[in-house]
N, C-alpha and C. Protein backbone atom coordinates (compact mmCIF):
# COMPACT_ATOMS: atom_id res chain seq x y z
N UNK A 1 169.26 123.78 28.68
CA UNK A 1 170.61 123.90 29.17
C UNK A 1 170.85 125.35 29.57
N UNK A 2 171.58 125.43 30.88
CA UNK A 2 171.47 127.09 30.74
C UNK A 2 173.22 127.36 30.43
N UNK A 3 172.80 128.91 30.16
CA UNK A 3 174.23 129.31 29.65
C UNK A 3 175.67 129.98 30.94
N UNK A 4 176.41 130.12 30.25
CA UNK A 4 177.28 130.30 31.39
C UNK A 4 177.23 131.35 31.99
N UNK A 5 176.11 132.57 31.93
CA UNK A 5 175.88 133.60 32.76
C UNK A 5 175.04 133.00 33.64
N UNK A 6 174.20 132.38 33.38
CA UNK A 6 173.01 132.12 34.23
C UNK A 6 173.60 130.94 35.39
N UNK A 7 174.41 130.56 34.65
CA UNK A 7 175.20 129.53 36.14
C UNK A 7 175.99 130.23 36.99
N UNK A 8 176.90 131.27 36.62
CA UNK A 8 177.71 131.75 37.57
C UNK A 8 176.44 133.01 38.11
N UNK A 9 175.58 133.75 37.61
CA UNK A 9 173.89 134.04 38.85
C UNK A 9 173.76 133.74 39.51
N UNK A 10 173.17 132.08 39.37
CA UNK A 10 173.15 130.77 40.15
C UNK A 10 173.98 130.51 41.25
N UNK A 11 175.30 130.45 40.95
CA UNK A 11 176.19 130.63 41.81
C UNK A 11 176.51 131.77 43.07
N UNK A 12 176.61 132.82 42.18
CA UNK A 12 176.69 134.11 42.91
C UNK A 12 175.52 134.05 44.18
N UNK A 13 174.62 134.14 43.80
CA UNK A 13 172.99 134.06 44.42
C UNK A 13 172.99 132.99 45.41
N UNK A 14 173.57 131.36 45.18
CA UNK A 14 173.76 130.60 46.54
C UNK A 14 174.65 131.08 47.37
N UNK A 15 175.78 131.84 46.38
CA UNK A 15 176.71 131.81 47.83
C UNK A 15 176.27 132.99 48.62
N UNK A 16 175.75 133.81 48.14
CA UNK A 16 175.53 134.85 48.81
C UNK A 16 174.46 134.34 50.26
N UNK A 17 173.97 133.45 49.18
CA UNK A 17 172.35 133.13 50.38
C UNK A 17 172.82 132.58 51.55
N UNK A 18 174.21 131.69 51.55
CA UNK A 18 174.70 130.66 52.51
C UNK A 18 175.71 131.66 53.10
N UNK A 19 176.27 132.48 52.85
CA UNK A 19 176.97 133.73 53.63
C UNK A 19 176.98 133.76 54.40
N UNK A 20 177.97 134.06 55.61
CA UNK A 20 177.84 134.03 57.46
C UNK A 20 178.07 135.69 57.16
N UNK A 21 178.07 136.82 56.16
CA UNK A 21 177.63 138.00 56.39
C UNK A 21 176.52 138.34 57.25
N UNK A 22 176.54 139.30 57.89
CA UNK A 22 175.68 139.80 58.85
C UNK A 22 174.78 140.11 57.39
N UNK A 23 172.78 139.80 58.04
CA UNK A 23 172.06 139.90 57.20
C UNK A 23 171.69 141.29 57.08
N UNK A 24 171.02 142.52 56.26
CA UNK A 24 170.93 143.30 56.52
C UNK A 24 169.78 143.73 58.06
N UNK A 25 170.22 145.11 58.63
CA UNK A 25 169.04 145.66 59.78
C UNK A 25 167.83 145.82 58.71
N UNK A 26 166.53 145.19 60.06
CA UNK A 26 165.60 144.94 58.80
C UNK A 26 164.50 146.18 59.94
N UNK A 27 164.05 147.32 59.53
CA UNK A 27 163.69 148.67 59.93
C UNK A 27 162.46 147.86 60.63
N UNK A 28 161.88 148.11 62.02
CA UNK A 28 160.66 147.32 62.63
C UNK A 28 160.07 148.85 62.86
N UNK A 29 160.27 150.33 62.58
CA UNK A 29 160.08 151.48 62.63
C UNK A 29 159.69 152.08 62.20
N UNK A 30 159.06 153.02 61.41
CA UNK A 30 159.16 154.64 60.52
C UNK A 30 159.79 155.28 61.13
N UNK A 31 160.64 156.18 60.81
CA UNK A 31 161.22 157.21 61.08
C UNK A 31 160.29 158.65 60.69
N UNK A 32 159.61 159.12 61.59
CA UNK A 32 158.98 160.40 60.92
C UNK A 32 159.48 161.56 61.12
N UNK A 33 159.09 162.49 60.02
CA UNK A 33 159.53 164.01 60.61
C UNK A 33 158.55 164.47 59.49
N UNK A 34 157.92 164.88 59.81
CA UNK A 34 156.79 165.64 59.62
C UNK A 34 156.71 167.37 59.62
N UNK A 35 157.15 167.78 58.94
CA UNK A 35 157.21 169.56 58.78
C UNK A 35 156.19 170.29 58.43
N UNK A 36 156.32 171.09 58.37
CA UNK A 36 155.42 172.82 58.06
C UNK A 36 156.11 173.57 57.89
N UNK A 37 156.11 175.08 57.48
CA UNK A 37 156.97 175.69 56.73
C UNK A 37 157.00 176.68 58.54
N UNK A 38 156.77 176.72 59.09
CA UNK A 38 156.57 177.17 60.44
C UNK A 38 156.86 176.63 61.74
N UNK A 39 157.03 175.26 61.76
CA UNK A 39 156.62 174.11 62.65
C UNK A 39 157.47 172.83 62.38
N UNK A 40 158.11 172.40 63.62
CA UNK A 40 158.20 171.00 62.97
C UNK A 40 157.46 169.90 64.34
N UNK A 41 156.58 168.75 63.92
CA UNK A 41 155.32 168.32 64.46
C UNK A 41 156.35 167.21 64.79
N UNK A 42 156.94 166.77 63.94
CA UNK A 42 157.97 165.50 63.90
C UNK A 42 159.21 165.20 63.52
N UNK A 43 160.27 165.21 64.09
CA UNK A 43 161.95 165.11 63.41
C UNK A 43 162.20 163.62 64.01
N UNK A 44 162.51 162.89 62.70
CA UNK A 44 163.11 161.39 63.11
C UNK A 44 162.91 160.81 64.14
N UNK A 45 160.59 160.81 64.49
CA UNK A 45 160.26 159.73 65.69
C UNK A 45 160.12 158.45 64.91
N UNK A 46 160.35 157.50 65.95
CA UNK A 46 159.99 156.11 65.48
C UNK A 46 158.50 155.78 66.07
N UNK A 47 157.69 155.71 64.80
CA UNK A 47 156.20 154.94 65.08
C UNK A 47 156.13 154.01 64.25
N UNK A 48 154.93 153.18 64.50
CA UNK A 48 154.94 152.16 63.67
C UNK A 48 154.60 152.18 62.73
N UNK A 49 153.64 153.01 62.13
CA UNK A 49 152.84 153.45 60.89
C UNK A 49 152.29 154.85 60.11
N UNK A 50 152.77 155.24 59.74
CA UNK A 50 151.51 156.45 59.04
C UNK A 50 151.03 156.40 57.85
N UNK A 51 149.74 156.65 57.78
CA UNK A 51 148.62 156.35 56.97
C UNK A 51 148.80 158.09 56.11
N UNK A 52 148.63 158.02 55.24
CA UNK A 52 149.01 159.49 53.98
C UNK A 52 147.43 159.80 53.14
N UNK A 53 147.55 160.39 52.94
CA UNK A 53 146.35 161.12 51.87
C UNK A 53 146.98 160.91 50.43
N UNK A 54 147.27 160.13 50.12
CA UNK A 54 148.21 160.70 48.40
C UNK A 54 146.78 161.03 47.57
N UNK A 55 147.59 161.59 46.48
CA UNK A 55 146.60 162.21 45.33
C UNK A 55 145.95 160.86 44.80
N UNK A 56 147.10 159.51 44.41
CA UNK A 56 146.43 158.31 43.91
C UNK A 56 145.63 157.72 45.26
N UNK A 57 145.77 158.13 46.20
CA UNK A 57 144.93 157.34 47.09
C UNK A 57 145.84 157.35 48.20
N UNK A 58 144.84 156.94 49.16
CA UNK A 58 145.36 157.09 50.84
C UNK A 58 146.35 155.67 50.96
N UNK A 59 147.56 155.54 51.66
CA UNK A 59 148.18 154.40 51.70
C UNK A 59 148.92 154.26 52.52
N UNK A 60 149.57 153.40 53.44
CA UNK A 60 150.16 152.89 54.65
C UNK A 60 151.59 152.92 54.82
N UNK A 61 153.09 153.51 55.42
CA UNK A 61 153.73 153.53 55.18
C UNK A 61 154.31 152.53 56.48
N UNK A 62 154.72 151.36 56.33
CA UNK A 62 155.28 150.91 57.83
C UNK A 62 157.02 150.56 57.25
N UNK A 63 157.22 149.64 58.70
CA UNK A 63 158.80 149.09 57.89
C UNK A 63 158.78 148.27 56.86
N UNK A 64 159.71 148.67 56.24
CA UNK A 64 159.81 147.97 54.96
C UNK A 64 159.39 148.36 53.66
N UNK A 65 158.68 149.57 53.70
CA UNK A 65 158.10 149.70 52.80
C UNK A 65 159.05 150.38 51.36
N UNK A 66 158.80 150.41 50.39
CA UNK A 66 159.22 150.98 49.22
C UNK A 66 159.38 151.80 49.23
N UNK A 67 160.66 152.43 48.98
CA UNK A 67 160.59 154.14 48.57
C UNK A 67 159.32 154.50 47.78
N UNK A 68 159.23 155.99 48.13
CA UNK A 68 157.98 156.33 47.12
C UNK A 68 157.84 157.73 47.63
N UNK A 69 157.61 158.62 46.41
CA UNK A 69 157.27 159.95 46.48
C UNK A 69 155.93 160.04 45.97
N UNK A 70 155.10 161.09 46.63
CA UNK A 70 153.56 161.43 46.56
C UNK A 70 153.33 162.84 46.96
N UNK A 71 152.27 163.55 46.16
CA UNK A 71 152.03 164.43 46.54
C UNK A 71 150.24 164.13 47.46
N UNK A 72 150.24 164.89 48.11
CA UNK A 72 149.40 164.92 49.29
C UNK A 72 147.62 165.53 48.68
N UNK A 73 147.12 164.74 49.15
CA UNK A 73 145.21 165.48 48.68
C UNK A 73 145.13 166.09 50.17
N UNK A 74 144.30 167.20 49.56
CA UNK A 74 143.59 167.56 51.74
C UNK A 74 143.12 166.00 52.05
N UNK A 75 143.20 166.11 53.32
CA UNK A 75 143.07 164.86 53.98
C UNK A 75 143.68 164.51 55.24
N UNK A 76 143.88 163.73 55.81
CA UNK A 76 144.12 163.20 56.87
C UNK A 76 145.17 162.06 56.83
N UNK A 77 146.17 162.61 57.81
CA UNK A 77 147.73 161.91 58.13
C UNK A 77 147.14 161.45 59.89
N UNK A 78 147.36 160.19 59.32
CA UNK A 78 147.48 159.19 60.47
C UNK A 78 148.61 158.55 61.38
N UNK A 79 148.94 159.12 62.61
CA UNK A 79 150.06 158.59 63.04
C UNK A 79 149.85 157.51 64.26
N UNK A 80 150.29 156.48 63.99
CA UNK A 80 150.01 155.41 64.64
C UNK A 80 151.26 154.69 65.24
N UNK A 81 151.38 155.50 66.48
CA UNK A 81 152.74 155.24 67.33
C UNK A 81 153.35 153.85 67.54
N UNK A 82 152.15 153.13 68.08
CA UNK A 82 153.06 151.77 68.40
C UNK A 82 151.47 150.69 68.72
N UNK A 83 151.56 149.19 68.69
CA UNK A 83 150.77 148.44 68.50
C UNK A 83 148.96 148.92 69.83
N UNK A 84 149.79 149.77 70.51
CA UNK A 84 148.61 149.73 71.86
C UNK A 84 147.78 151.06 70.99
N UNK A 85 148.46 151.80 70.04
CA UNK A 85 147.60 152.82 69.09
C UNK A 85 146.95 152.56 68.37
N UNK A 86 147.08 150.93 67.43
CA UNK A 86 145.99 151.11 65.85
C UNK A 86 145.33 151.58 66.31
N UNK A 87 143.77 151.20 67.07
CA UNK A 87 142.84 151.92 67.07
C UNK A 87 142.81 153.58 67.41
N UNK A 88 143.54 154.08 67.91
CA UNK A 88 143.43 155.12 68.05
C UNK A 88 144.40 155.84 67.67
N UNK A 89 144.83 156.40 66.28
CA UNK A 89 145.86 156.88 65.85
C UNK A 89 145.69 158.64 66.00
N UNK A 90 146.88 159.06 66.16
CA UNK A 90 146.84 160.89 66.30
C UNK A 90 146.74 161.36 64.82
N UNK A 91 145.58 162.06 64.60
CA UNK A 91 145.50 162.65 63.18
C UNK A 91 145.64 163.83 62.63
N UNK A 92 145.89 164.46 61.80
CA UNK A 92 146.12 165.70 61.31
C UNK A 92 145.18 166.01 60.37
N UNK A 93 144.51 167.33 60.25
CA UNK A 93 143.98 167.33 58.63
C UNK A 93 145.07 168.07 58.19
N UNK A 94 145.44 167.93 56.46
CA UNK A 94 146.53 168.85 56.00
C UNK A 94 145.86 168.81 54.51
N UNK A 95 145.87 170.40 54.08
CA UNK A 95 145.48 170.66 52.93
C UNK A 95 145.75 170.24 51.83
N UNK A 96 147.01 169.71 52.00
CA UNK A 96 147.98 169.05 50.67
C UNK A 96 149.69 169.31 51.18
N UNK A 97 150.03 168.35 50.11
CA UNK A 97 151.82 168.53 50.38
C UNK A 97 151.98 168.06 49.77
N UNK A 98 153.71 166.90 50.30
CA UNK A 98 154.29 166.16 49.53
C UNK A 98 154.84 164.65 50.80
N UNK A 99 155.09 163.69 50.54
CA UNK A 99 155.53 162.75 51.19
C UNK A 99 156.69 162.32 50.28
N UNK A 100 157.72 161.85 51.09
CA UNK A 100 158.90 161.23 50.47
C UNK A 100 159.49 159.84 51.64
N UNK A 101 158.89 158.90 51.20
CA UNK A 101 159.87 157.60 51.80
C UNK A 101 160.72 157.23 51.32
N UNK A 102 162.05 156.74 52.12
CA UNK A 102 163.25 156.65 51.48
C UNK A 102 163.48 155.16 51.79
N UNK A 103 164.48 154.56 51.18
CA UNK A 103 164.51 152.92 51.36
C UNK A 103 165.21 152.42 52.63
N UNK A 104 165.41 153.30 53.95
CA UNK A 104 165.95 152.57 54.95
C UNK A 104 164.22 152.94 56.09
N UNK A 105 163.29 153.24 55.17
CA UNK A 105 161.88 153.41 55.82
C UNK A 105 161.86 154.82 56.48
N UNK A 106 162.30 155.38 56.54
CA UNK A 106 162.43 157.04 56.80
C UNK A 106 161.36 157.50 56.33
N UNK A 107 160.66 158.53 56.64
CA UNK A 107 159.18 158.82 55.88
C UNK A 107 159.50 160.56 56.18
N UNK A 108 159.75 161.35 55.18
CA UNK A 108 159.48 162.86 55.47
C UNK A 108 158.10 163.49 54.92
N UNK A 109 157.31 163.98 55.76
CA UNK A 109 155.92 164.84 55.47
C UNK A 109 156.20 166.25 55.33
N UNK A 110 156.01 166.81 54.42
CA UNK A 110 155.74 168.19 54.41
C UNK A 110 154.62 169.23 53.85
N UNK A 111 154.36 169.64 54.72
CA UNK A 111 152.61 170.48 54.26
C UNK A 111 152.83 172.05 54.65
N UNK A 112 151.87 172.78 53.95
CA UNK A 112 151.26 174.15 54.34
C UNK A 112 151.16 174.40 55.71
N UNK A 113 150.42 173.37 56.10
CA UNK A 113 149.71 173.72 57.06
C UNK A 113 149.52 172.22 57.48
N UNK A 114 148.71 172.24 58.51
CA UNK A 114 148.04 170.87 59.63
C UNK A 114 147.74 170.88 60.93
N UNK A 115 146.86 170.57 61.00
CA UNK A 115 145.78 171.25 62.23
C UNK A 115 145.35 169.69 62.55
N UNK A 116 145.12 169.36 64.11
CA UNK A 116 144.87 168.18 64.85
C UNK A 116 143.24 168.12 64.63
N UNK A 117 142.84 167.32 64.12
CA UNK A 117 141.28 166.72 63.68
C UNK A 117 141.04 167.41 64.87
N UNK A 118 141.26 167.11 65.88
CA UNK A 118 140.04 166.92 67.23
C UNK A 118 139.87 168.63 67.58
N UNK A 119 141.12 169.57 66.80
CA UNK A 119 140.86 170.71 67.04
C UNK A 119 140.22 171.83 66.16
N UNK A 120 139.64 170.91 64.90
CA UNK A 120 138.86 171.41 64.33
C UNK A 120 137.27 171.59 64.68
N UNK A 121 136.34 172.98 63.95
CA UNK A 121 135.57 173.16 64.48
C UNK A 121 134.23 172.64 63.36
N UNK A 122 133.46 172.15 63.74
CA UNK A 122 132.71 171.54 62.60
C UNK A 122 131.49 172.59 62.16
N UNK A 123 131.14 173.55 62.99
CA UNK A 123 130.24 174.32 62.42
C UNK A 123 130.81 175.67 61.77
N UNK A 124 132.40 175.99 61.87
CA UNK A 124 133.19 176.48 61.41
C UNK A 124 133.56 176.05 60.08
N UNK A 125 134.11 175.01 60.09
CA UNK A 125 133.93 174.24 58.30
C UNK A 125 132.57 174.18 57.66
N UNK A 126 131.55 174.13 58.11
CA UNK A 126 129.88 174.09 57.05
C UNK A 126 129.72 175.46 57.19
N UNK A 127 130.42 176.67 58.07
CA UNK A 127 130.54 178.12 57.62
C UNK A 127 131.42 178.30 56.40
N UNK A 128 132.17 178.21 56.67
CA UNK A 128 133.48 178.13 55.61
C UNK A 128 133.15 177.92 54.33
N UNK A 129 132.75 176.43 54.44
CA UNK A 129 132.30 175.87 53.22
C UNK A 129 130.82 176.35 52.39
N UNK A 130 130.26 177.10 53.22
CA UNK A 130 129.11 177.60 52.00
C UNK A 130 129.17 179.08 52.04
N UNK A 131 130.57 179.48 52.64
CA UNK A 131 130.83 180.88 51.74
C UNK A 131 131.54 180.95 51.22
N UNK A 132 132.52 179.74 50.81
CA UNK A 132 133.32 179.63 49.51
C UNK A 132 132.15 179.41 48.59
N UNK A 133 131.42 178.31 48.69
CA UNK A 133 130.47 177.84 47.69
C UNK A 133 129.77 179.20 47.10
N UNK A 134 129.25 180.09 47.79
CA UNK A 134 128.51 181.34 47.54
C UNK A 134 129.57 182.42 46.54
N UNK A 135 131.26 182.16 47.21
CA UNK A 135 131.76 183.06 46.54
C UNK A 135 132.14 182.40 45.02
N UNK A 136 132.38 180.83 45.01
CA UNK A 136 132.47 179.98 43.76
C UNK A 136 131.31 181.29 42.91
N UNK A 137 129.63 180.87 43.36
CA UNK A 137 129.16 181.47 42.75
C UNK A 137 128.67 182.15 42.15
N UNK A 138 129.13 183.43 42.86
CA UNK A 138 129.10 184.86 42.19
C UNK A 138 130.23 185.53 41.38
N UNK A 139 131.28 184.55 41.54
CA UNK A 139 132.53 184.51 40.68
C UNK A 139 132.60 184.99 39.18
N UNK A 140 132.72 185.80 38.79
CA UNK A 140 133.37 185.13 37.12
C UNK A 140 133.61 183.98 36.49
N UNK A 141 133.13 183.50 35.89
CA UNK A 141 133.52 182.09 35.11
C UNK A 141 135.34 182.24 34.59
N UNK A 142 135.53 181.26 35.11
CA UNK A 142 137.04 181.50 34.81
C UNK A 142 138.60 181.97 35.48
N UNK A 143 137.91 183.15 36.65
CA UNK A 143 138.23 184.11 37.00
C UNK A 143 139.28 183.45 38.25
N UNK A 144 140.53 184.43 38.53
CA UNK A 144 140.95 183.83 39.82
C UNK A 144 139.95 184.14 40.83
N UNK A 145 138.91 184.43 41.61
CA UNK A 145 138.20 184.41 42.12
C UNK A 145 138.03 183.23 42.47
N UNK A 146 137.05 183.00 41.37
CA UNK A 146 136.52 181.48 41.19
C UNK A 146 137.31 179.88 41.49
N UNK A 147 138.33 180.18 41.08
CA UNK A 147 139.98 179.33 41.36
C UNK A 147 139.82 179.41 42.62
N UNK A 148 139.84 180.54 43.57
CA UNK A 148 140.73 180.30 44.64
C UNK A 148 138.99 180.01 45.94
N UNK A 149 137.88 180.10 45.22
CA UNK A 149 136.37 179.31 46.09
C UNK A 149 136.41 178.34 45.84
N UNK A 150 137.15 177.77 44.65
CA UNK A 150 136.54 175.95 44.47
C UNK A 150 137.71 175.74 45.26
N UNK A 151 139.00 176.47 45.43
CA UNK A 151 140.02 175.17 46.28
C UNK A 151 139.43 175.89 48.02
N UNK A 152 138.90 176.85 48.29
CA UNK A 152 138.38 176.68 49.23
C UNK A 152 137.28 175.85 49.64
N UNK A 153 136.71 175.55 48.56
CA UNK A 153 135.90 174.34 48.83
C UNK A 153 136.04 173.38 48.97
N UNK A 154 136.79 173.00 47.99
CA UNK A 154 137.29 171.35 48.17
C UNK A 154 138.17 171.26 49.55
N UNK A 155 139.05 172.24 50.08
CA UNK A 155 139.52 172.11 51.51
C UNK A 155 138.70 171.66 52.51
N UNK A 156 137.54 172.96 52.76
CA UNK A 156 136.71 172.60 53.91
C UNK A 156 135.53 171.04 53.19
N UNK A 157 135.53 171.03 52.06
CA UNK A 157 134.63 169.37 51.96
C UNK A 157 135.57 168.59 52.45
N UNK A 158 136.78 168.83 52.23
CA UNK A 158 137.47 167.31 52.91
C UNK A 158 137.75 167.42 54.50
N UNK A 159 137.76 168.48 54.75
CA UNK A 159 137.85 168.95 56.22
C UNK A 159 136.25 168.27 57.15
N UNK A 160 135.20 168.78 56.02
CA UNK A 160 134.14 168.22 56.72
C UNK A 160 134.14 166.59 56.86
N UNK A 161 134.28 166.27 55.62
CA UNK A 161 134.21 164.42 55.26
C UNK A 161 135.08 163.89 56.66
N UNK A 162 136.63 164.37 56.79
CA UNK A 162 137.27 163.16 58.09
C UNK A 162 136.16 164.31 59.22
N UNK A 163 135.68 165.19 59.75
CA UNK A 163 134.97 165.14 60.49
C UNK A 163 133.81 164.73 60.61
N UNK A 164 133.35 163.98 59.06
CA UNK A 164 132.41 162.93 59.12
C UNK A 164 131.02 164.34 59.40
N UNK A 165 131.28 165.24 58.30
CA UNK A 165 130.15 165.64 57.88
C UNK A 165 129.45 165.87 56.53
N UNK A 166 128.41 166.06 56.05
CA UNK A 166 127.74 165.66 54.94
C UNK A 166 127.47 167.32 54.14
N UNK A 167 128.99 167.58 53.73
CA UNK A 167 128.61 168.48 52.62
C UNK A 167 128.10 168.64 51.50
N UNK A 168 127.13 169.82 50.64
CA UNK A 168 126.53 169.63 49.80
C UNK A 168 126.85 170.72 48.88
């Protein structure tokens, strides 16, 4: 038997469902704006998708999606304008940040920095990357030195990886 909250729920919940209220606007968009502390790449465009680097993992932001705050891994931001783009989405590498989606699908990016994949240089990053590695290891154990070669490393490894090269 249910009780008399759960019937007038019940109630509430049909009538609402049978309502000639206008249903809510249902977002077919992202709204991006995409910043830099220098730059702004994007203020409130509508694309269909962007793809994020989060720290838990890379993940898809389209309409509809859930609010959600993330902070950013180096990696690669995928912007994927409209259905004639999946395959070919405009990419960014960005060292790290923060992402904030809000619940009407609004998506704000903000990073250090971000540089267009295609304008990165690949024998420039396997430079990069094995004279951080060299300075990692002549470092001090411990030392800010040492701190600031491993996050130069881990930058240009992920810089190399979306340019789809095989750092060691």
């Amino acid at each position: 038997m249910l009780s008399r909250t759960s019937i007038r729920m019940v109630r509430h919940m049909a009538a609402r469902a049978m309502s000639t209220e206008a249903a809510p606007q249902v977002a077919t968009y992202v709204k991006l704006s995409f910043t830099l502390p220098h730059e702004t790449i994007y203020k409130g465009a509508s694309v269909l998708r962007v793809v994020i680097p989060g720290v838990e993992g890379e993940y898809g932001v389209g309409a509809g999606h859930v609010p959600t705050v993330a902070q950013l891994k180096p990696g690669v931001v995928q912007v994927i304008h409209d259905e004639s783009s999946i395959n070919e989405p405009e990419k960014y590498f960005v060292p790290g940040g923060y992402a904030l989606t809000h619940p009407d699908s609004s998506t704000d990016i903000a990073c250090p920095e971000a540089v267009k994949l295609e304008d990165l240089d690949s024998s420039a990053v396997s430079k990069q990357y094995e004279a951080a590695k060299s300075a990692y290891a002549s470092a001090a154990s411990g030392s800010v030195e040492q701190a600031e070669a491993q996050i130069d490393m881990e930058v240009n490894k992920a810089m190399g990886i979306a340019l789809g090269l095989s750092l060691n």
